[in-house]
N, C-alpha and C. Protein backbone atom coordinates (compact mmCIF):
# COMPACT_ATOMS: atom_id res chain seq x y z
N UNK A 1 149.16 127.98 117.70
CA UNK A 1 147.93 127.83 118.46
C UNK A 1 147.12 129.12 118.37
N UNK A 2 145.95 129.00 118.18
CA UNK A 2 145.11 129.99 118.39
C UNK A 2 144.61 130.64 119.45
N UNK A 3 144.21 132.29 119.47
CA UNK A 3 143.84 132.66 120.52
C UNK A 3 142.31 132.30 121.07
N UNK A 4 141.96 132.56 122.44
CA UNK A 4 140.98 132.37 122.47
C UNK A 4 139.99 133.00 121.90
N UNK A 5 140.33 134.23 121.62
CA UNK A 5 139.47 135.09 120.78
C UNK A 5 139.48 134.68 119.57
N UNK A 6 140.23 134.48 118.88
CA UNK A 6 140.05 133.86 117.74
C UNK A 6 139.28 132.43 117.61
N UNK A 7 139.40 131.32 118.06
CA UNK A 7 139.06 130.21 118.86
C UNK A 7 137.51 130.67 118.70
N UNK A 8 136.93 131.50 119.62
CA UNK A 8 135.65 131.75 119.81
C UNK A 8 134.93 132.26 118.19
N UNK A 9 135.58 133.37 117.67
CA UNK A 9 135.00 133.68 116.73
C UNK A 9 134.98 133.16 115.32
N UNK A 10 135.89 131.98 115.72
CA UNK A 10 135.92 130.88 114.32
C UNK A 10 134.79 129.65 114.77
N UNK A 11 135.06 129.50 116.16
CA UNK A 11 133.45 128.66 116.52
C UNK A 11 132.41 128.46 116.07
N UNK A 12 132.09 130.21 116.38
CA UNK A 12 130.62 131.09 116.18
C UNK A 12 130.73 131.36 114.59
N UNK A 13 131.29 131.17 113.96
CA UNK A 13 131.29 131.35 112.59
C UNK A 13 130.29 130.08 112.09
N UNK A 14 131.57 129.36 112.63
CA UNK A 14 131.34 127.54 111.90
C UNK A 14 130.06 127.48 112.34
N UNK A 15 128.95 127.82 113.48
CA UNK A 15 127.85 127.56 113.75
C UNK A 15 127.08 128.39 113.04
N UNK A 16 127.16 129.48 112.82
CA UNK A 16 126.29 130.01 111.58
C UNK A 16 126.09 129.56 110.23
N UNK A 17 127.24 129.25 109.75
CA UNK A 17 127.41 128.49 108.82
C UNK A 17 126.57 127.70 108.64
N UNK A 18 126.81 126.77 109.49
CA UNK A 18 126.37 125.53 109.75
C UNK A 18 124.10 125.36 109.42
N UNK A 19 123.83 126.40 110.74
CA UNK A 19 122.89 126.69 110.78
C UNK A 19 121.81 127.20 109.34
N UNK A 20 123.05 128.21 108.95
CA UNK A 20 122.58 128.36 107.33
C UNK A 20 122.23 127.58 106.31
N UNK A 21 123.25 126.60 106.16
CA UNK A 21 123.33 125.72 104.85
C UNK A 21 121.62 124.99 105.34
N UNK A 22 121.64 124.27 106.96
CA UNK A 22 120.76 123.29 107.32
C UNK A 22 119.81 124.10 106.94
N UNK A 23 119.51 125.46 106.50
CA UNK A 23 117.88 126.21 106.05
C UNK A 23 117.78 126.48 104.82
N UNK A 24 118.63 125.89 104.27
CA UNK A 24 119.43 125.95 102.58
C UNK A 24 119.03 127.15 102.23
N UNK A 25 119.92 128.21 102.79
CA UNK A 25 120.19 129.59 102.51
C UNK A 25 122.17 129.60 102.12
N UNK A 26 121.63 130.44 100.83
CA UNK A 26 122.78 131.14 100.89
C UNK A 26 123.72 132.23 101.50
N UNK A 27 124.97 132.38 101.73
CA UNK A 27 126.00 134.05 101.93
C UNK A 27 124.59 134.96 101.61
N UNK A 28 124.57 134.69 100.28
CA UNK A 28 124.02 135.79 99.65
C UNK A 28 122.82 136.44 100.11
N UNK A 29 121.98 135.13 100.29
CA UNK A 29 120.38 135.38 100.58
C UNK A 29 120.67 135.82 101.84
N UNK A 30 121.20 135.64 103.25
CA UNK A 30 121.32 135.47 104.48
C UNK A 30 121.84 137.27 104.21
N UNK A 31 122.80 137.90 103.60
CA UNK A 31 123.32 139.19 103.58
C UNK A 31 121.96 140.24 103.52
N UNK A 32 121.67 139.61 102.24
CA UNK A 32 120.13 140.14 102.01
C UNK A 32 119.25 140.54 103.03
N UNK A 33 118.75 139.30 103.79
CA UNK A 33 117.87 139.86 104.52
C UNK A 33 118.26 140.36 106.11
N UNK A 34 119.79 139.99 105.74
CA UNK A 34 120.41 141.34 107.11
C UNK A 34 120.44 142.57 107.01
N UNK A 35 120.36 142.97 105.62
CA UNK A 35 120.89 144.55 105.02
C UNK A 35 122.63 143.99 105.09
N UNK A 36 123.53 143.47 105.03
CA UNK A 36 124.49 143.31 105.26
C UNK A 36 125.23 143.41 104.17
N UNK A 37 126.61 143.41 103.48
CA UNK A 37 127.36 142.67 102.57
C UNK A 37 128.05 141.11 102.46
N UNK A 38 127.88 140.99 101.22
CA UNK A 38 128.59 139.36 101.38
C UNK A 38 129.59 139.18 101.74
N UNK A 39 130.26 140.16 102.08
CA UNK A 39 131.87 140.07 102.27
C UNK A 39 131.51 140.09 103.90
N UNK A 40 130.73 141.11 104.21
CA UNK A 40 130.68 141.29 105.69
C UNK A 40 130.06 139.20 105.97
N UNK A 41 128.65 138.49 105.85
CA UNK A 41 128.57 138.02 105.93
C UNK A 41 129.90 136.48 105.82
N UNK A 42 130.50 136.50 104.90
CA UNK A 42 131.63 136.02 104.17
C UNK A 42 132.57 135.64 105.86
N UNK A 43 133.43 137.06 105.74
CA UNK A 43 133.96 137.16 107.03
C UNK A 43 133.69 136.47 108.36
N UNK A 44 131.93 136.94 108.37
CA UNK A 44 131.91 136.65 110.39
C UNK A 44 132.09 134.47 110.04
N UNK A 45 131.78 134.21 109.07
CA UNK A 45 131.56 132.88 109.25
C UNK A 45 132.79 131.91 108.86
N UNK A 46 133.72 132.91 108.47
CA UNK A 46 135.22 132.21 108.15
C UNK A 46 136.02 132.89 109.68
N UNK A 47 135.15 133.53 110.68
CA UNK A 47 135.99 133.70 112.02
C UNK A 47 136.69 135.05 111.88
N UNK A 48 136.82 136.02 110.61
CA UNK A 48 137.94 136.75 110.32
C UNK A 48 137.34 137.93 111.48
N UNK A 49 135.99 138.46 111.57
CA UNK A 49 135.32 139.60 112.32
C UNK A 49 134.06 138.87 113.12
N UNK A 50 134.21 139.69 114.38
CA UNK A 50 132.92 139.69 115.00
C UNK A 50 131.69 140.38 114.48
N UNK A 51 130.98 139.73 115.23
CA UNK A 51 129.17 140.46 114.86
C UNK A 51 128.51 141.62 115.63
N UNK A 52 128.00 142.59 115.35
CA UNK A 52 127.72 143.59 116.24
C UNK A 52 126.44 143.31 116.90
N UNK A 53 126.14 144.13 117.95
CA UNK A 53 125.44 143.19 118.75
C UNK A 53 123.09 143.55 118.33
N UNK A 54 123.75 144.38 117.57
CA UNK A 54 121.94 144.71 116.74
C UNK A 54 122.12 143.68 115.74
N UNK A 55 123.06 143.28 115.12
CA UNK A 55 123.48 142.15 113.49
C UNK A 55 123.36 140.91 114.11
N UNK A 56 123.77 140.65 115.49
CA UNK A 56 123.58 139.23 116.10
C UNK A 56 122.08 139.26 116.48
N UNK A 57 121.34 140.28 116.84
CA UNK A 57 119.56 139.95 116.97
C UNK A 57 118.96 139.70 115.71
N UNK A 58 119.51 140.43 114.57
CA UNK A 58 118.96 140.56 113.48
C UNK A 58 119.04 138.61 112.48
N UNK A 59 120.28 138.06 112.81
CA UNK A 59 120.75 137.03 112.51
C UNK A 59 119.88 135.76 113.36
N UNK A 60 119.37 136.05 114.63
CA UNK A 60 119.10 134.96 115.12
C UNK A 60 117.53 134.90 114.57
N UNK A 61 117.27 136.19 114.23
CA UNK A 61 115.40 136.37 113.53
C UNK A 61 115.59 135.34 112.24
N UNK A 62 116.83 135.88 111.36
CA UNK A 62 116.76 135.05 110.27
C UNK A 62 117.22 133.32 109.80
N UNK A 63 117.86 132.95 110.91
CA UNK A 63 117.94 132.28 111.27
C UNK A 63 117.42 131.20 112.33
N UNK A 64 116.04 131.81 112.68
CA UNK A 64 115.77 131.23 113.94
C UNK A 64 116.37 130.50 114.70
N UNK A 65 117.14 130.89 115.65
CA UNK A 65 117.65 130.24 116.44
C UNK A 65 118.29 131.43 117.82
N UNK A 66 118.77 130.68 118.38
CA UNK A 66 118.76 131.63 119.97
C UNK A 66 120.39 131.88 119.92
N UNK A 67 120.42 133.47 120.20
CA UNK A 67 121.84 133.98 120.76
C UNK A 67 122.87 132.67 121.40
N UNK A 68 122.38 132.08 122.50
CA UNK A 68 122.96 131.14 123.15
C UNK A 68 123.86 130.57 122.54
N UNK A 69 123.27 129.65 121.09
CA UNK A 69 123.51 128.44 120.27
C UNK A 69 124.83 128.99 119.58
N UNK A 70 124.63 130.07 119.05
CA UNK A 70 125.68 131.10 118.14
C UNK A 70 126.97 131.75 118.97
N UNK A 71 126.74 132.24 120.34
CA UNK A 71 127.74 132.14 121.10
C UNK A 71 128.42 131.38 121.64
N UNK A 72 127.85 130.47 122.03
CA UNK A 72 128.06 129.63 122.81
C UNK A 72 127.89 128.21 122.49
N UNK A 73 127.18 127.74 121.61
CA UNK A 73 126.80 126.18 120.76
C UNK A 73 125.85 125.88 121.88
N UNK A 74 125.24 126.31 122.48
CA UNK A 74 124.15 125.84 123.70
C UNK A 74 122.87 125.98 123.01
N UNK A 75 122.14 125.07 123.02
CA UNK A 75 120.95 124.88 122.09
C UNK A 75 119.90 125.00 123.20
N UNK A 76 118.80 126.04 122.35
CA UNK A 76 118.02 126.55 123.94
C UNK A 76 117.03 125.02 123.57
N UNK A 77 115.80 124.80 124.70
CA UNK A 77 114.60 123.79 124.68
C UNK A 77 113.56 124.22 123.71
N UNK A 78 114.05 125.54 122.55
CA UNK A 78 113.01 125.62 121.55
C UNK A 78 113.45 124.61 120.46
N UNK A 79 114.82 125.07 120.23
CA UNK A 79 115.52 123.98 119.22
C UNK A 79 115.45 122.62 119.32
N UNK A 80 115.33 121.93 120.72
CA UNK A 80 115.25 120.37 120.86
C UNK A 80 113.66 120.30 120.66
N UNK A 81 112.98 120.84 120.68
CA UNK A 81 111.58 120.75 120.62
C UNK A 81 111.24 120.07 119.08
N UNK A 82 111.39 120.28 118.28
CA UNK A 82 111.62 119.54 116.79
C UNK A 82 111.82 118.47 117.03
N UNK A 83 113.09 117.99 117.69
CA UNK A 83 113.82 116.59 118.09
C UNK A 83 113.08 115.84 118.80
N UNK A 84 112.19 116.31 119.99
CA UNK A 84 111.74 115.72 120.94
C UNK A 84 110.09 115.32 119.99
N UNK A 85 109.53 115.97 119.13
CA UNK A 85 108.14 116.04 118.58
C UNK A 85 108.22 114.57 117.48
N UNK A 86 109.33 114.69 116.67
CA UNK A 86 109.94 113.74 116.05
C UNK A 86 109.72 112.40 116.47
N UNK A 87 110.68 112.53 118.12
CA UNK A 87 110.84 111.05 118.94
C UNK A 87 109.23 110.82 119.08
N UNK A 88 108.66 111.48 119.33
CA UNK A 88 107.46 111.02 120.15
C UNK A 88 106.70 110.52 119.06
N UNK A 89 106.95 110.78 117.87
CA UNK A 89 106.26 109.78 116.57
C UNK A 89 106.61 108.62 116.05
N UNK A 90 107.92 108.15 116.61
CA UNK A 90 108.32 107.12 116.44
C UNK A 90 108.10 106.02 116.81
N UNK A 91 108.12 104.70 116.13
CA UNK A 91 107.40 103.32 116.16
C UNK A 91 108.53 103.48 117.68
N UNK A 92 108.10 102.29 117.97
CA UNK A 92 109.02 101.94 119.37
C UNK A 92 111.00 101.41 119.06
N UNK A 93 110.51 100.50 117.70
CA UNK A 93 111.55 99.96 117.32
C UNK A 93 112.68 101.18 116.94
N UNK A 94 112.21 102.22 116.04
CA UNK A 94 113.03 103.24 115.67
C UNK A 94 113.19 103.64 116.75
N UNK A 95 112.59 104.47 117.99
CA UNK A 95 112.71 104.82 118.97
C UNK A 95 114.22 104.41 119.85
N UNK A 96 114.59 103.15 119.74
CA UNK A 96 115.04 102.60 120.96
C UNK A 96 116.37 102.80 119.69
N UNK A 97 116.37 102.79 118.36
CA UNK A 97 117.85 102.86 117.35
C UNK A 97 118.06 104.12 117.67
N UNK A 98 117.24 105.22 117.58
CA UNK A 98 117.69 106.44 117.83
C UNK A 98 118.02 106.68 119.43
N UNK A 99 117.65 105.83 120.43
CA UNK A 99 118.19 105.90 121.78
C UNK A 99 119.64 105.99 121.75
N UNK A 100 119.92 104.59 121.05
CA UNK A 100 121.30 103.89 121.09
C UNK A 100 122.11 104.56 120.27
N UNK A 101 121.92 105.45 119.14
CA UNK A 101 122.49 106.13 118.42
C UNK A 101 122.67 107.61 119.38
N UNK A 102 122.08 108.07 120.31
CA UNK A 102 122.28 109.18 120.99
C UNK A 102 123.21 108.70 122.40
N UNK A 103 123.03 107.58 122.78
CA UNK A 103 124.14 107.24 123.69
C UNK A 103 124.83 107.00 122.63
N UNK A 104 125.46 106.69 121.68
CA UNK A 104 126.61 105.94 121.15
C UNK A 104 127.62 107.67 120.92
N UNK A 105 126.91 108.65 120.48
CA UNK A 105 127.24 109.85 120.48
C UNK A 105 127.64 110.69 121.61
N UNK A 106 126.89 110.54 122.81
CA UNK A 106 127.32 111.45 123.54
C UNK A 106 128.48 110.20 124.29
N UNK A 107 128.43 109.05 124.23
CA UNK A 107 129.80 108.62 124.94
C UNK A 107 131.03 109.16 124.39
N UNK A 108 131.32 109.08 122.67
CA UNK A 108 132.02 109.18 121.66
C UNK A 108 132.24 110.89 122.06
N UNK A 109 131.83 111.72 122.39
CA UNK A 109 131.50 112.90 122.65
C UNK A 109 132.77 113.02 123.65
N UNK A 110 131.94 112.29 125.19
CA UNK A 110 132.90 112.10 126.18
C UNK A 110 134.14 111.89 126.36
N UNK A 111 134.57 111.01 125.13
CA UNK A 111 135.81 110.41 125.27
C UNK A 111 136.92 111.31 124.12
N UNK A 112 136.32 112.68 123.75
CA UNK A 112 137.27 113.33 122.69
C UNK A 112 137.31 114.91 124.08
């Protein structure tokens, strides 16, 4: 079993990660415009090292996205703002699939 520290910083990895690919950036490019190394980059997102705390401001610039999300997976109301601009363009019919597809998720959510 893993520690919680570990636990946390394999989390916060997987969400950078994550966040990255969805801006189709590479290790590489993402190192780049940290000043960073790929190895350093490499690391924080396979969980092996934490992020220092000027490299975590510097990361959320290049990444746009909020400290919160990366610590914590808490997505601030800038990030749903996309989501919510989206819904509000939608025919009614799509509207009410993507309802049922967001309850069908957060029940499925509930029950793990």
């Amino acid at each position: 079993m893993l520690s919680e520290g570990k636990q946390f910083l394999m989390d916060m990895g997987s969400r950078i990660s994550k966040r990255r690919k969805e801006l189709q950036m590479t290790q590489e490019q993402l190192a780049e415009a940290m000043n960073l190394s790929l190895q350093s980059i490499s690391c924080i997102e396979l969980g092996k090292k934490g992020i220092r705390p000027e490299n975590l401001l510097r990361l959320c610039r290049c990444l746009d996205i909020s400290a919160d999300y990366i610590l914590k997976g808490e997505r601030s109301p800038k990030q749903l703002e996309g989501i919510f601009l989206k819904l509000s363009d939608m025919a009614d019919d799509d509207y009410a699939m993507a309802e049922a597809l967001i309850d069908h998720l957060t029940k499925r959510k509930k029950k793990s």
